[in-house]
C-alpha atoms as a PDB file:
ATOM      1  CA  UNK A   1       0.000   0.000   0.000  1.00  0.00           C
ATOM      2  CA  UNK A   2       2.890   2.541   1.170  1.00  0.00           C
ATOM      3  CA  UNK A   3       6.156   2.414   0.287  1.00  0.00           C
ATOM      4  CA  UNK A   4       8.829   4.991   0.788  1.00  0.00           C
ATOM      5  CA  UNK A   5      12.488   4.477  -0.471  1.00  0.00           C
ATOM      6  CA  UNK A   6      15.824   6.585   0.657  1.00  0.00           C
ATOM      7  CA  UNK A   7      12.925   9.737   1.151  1.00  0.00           C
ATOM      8  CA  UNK A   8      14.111  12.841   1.967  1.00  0.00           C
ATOM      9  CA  UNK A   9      13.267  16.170   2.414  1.00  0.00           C
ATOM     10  CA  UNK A  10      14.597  19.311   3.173  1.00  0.00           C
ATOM     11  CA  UNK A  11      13.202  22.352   4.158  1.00  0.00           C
ATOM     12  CA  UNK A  12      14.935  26.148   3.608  1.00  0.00           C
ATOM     13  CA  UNK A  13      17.293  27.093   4.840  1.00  0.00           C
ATOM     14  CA  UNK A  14      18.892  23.859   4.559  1.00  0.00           C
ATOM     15  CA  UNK A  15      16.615  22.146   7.346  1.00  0.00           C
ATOM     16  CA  UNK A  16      16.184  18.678   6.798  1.00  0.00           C
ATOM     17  CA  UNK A  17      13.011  17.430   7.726  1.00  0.00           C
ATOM     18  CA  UNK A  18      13.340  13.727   6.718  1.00  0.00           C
ATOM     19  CA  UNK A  19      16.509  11.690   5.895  1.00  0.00           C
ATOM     20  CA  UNK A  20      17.049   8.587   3.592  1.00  0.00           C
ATOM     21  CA  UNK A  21      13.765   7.332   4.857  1.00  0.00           C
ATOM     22  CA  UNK A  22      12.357   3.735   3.763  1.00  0.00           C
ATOM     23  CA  UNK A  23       9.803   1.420   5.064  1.00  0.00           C
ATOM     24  CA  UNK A  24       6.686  -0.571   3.978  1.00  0.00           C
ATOM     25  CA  UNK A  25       3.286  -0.777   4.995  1.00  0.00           C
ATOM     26  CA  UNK A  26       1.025  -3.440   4.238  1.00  0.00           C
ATOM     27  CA  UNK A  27      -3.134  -2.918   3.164  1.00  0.00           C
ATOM     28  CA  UNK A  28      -4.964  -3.600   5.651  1.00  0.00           C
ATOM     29  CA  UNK A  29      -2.767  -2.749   8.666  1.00  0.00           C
ATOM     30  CA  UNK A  30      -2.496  -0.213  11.437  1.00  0.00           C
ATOM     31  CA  UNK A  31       0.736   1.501  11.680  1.00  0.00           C
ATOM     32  CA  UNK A  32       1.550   4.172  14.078  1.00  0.00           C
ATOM     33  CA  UNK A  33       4.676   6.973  13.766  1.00  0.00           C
ATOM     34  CA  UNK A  34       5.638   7.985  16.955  1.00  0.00           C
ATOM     35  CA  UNK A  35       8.721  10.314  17.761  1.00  0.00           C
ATOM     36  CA  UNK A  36       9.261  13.909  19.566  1.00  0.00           C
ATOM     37  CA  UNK A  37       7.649  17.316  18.500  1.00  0.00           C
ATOM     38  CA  UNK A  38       9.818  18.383  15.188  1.00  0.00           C
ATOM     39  CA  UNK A  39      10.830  14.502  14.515  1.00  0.00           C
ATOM     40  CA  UNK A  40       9.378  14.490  11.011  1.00  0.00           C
ATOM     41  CA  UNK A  41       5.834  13.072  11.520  1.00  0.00           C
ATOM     42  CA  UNK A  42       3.776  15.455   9.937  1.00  0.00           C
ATOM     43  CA  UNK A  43       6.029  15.872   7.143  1.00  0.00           C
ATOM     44  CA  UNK A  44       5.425  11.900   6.281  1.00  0.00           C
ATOM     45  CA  UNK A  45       1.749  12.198   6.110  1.00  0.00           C
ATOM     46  CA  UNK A  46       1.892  15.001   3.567  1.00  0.00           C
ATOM     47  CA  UNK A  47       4.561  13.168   1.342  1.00  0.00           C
ATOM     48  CA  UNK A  48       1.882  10.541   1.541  1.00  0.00           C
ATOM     49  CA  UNK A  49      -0.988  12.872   0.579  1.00  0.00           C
ATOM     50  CA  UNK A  50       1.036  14.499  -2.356  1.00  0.00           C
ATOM     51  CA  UNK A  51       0.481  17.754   0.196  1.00  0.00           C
ATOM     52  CA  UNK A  52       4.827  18.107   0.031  1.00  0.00           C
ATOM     53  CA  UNK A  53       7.047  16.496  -2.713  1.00  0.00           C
ATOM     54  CA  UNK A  54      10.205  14.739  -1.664  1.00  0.00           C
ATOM     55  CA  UNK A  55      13.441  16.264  -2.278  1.00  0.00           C
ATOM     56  CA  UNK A  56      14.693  12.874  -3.175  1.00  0.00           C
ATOM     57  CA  UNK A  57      13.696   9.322  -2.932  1.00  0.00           C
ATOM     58  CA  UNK A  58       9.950   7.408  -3.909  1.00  0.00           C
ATOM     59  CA  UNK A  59       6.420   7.700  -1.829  1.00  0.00           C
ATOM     60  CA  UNK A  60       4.748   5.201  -3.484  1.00  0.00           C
ATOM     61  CA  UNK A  61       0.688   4.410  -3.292  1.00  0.00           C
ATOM     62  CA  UNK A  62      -0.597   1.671  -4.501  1.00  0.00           C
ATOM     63  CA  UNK A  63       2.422   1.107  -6.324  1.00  0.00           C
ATOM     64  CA  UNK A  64       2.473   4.685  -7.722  1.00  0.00           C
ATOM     65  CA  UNK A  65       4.850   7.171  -7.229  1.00  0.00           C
ATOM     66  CA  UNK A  66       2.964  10.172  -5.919  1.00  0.00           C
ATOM     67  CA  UNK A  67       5.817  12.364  -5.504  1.00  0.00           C
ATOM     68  CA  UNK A  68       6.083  12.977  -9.180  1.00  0.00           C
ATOM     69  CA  UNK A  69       2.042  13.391  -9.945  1.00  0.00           C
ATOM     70  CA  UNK A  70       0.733  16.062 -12.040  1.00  0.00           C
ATOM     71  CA  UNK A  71      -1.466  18.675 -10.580  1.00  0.00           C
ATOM     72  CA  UNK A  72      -4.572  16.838 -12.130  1.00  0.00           C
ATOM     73  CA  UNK A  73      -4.018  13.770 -11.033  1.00  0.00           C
ATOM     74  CA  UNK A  74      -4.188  14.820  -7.190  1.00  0.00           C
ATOM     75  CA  UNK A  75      -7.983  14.834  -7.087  1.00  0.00           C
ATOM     76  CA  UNK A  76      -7.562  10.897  -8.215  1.00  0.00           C
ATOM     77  CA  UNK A  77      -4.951   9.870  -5.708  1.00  0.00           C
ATOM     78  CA  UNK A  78      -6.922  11.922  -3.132  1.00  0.00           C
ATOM     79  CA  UNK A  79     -10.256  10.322  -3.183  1.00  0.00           C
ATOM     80  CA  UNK A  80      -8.815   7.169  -2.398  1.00  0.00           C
ATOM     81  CA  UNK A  81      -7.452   8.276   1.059  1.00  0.00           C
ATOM     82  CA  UNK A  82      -8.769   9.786   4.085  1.00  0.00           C
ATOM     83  CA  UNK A  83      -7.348  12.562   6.061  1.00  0.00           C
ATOM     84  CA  UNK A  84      -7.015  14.304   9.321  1.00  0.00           C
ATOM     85  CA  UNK A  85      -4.657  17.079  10.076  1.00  0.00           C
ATOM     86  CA  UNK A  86      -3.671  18.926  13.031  1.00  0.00           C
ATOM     87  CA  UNK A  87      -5.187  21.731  11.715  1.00  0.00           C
ATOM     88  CA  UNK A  88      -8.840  20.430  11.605  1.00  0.00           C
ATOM     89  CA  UNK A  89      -9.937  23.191   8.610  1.00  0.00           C
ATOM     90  CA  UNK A  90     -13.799  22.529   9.343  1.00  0.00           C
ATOM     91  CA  UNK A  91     -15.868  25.429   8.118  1.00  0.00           C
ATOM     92  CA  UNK A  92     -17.412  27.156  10.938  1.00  0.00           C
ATOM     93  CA  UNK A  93     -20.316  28.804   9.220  1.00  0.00           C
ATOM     94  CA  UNK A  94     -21.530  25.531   8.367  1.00  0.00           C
ATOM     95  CA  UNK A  95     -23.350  22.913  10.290  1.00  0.00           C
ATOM     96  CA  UNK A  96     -21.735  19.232  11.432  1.00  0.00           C
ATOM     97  CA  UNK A  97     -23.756  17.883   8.352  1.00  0.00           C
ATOM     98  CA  UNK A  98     -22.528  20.304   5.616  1.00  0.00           C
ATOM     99  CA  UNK A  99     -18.762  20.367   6.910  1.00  0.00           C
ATOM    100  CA  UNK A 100     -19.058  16.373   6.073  1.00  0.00           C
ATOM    101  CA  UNK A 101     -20.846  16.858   2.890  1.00  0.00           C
ATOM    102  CA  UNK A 102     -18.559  18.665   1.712  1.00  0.00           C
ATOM    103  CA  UNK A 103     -16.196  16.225   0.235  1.00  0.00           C
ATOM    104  CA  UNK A 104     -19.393  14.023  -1.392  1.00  0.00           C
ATOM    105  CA  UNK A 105     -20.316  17.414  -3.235  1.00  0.00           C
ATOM    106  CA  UNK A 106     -17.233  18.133  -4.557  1.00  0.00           C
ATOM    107  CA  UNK A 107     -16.796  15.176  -6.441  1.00  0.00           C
ATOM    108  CA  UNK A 108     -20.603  15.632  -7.542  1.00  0.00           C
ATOM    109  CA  UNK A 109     -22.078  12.382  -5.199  1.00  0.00           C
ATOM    110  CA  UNK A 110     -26.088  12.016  -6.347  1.00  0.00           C
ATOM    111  CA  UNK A 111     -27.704  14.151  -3.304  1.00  0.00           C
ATOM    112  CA  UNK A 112     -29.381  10.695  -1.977  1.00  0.00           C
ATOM    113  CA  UNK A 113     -26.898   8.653  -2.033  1.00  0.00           C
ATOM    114  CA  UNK A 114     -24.325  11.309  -0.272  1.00  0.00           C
ATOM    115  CA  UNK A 115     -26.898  12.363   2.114  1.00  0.00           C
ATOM    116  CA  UNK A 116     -26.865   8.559   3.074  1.00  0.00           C
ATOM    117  CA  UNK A 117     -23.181   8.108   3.150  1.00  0.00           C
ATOM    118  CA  UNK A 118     -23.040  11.649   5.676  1.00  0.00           C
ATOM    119  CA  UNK A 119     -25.611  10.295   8.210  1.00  0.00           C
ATOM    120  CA  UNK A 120     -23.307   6.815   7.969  1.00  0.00           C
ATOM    121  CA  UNK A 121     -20.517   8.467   8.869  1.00  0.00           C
ATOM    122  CA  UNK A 122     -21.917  10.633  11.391  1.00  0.00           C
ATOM    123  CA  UNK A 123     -23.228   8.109  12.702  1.00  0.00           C
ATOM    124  CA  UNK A 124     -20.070   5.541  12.770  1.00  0.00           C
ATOM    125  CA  UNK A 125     -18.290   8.419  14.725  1.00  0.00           C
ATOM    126  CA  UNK A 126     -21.093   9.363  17.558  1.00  0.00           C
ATOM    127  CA  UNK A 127     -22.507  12.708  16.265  1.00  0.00           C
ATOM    128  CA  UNK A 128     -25.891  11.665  14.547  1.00  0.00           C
ATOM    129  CA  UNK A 129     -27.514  13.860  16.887  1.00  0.00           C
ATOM    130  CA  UNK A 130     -25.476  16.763  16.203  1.00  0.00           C
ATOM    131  CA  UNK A 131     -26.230  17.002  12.505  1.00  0.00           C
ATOM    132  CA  UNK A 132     -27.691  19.894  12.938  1.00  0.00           C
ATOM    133  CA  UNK A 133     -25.240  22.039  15.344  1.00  0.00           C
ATOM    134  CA  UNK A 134     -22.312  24.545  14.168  1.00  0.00           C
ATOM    135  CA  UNK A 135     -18.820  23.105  14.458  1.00  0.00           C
ATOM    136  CA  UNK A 136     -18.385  25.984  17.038  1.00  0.00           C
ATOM    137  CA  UNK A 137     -20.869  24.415  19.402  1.00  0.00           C
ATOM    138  CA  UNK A 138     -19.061  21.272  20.046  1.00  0.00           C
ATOM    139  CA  UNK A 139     -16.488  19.882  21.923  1.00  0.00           C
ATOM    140  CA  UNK A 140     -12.561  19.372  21.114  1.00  0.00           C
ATOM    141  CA  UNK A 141     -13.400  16.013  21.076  1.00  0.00           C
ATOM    142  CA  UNK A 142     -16.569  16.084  19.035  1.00  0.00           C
ATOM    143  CA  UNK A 143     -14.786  18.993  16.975  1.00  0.00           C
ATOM    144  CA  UNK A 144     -12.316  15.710  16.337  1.00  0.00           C
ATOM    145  CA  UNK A 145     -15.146  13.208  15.192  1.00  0.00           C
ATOM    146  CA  UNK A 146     -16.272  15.464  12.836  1.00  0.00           C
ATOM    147  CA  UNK A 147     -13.129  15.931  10.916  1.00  0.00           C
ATOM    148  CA  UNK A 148     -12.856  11.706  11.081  1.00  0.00           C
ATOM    149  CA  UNK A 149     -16.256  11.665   9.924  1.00  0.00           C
ATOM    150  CA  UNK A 150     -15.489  14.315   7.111  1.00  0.00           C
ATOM    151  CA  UNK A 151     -12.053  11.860   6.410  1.00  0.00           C
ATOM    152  CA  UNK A 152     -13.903   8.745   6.071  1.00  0.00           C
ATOM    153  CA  UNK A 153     -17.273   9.847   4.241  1.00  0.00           C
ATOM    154  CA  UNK A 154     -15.614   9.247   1.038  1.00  0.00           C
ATOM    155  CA  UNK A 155     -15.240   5.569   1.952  1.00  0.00           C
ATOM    156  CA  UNK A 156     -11.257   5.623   1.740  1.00  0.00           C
ATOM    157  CA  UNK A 157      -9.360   2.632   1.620  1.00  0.00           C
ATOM    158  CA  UNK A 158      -6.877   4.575   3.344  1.00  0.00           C
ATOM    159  CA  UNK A 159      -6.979   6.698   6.344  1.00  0.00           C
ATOM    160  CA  UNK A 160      -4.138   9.319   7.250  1.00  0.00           C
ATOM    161  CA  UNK A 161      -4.194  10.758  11.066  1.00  0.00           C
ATOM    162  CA  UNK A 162      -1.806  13.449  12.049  1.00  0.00           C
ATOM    163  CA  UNK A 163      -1.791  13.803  16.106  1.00  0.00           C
ATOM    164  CA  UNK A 164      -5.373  13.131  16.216  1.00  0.00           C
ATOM    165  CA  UNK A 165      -5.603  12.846  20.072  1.00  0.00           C
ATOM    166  CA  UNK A 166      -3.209  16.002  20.855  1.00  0.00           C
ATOM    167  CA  UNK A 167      -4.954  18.232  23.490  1.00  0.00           C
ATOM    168  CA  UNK A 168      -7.957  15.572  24.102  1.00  0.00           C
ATOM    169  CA  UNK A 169      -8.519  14.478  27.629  1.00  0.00           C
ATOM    170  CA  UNK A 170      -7.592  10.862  28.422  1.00  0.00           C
ATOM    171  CA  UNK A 171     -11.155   9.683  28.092  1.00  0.00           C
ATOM    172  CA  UNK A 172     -11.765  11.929  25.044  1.00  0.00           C
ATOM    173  CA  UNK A 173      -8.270  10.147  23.529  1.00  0.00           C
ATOM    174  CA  UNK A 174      -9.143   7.176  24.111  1.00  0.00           C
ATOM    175  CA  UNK A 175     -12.421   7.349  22.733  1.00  0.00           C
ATOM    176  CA  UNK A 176     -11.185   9.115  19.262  1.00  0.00           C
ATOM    177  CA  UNK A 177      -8.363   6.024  19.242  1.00  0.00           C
ATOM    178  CA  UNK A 178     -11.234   3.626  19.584  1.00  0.00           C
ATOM    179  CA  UNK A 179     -12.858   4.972  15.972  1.00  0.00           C
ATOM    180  CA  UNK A 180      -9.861   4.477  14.595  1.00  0.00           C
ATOM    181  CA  UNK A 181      -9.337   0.939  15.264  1.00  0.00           C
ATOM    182  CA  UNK A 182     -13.210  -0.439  14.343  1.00  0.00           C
ATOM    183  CA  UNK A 183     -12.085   1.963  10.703  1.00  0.00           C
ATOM    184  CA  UNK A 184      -8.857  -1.080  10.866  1.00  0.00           C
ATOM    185  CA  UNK A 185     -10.746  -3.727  12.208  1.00  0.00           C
ATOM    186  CA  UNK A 186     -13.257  -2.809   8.632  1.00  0.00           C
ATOM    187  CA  UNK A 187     -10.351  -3.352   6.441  1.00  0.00           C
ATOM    188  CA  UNK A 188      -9.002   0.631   5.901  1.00  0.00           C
ATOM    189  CA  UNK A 189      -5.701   0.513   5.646  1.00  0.00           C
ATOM    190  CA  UNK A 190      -4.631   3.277   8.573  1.00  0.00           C
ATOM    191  CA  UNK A 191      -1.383   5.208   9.534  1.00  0.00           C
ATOM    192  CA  UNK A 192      -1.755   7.182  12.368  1.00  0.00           C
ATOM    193  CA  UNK A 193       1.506  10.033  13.286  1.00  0.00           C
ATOM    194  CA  UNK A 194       1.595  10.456  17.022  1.00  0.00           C
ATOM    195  CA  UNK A 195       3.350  11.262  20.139  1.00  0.00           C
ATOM    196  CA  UNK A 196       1.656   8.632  22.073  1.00  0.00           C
ATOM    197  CA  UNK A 197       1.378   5.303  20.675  1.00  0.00           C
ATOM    198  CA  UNK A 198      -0.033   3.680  23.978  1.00  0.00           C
ATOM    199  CA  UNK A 199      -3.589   4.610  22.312  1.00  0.00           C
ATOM    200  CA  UNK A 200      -2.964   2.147  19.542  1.00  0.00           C
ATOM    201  CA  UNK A 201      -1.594  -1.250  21.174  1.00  0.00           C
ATOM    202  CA  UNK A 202      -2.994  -3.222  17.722  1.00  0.00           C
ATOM    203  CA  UNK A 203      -0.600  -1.142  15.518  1.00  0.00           C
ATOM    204  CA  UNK A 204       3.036  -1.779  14.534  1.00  0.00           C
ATOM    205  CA  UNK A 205       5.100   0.892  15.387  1.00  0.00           C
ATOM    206  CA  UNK A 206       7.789   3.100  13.915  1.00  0.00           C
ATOM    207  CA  UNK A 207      10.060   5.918  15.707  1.00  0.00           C
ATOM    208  CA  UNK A 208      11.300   8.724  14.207  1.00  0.00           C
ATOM    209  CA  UNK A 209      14.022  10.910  15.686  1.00  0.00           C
ATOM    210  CA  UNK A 210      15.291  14.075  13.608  1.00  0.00           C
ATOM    211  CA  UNK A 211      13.954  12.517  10.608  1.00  0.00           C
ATOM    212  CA  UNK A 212      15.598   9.427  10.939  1.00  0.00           C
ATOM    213  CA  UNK A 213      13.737   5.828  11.980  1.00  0.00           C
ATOM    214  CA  UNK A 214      15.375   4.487  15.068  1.00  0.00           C
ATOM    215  CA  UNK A 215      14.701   0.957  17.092  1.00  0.00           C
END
């Protein structure tokens, strides 16, 4: 599903964000990136997402090489993954429903069958009853749901999580690391970038320190 060989990438001035990176990742399984704040994480999931390019080296999806896609191939690659940043992006003048319609519109989803696949989603995540309320009105944790719910409307068969229990109570954490594995346990292939991998005791685990994987 993932493949990344001798990645790098380097940041102006001269900061090098990844170095001679490689590792594989099955479909199908749970993997977790762990490592300090600054240890490359985030950078990994948007190599993956076609969000940075490499400075050298292969991401490969699927057996494609994503780092060298053209600009209108990114819609493509992108509807087959899922994905949830740090920064959440939700659209505060719109309601919990629209915020997860969104994606389903964009790719022009028949109303019924999107409006199906929203409440699904909702649904999967805890927030049916919230279809209704403004982003604003929830919860950091339910804030969280929704941008899962927005990640996995699509029906992706992979899932990308960047810190997605950072500043979440223990309870709230746990419950948010719970979605994610029943999204594994349904076959999504998931990859999940955070500083505390305790949350995830099903997933294999790699460490990254200053860009580089360590034991």
């Amino acid at each position: 599903m993932i493949r990344f060989d001798r990645v790098a990438k380097r940041y102006p001035p001269g900061i090098d964000a990844l170095s001679t990176l490689s590792f594989e990742m099955a479909a199908g399984e749970i993997l977790v990136v762990s490592g300090h704040s600054g240890a490359g994480k985030s950078t990994l999931i948007k190599l993956i997402a076609a969000i940075e390019q490499p400075t050298s080296g292969a991401v490969l999806v699927g057996g494609r090489n994503v780092g060298g896609l053209a600009r209108s191939a990114l819609p493509f690659l992108r509807r087959r993954l899922g994905l949830v940043l740090q920064d959440q992006k939700l659209l505060f003048d719109r309601s919990v429903f629209e915020n997860v319609m969104l994606p389903l519109a964009i790719t022009g989803f028949p109303p019924k069958e999107a409006t199906q696949r929203v409440r699904a989603a909702l649904d999967k995540v805890g927030l049916a009853a919230r279809e209704k309320a403004l982003p604003i009105a929830l919860s950091g944790g339910e804030q969280q749901r929704l941008a899962i719910a927005r990640a996995v409307v699509s029906r992706p068969a992979l899932l990308l999580a960047d810190e997605p229990t950072a500043h979440l109570d223990a309870e709230t954490a746990t419950d948010v690391a719970r979605i994610f594995h029943e999204f594994h346990r349904a076959g999504v292939t998931v990859l999940i970038a955070t500083y505390d991998g305790q949350l995830f005791p099903e997933a294999r685990t790699l460490r990254l320190d200053h860009g580089h994987l360590v034991p």
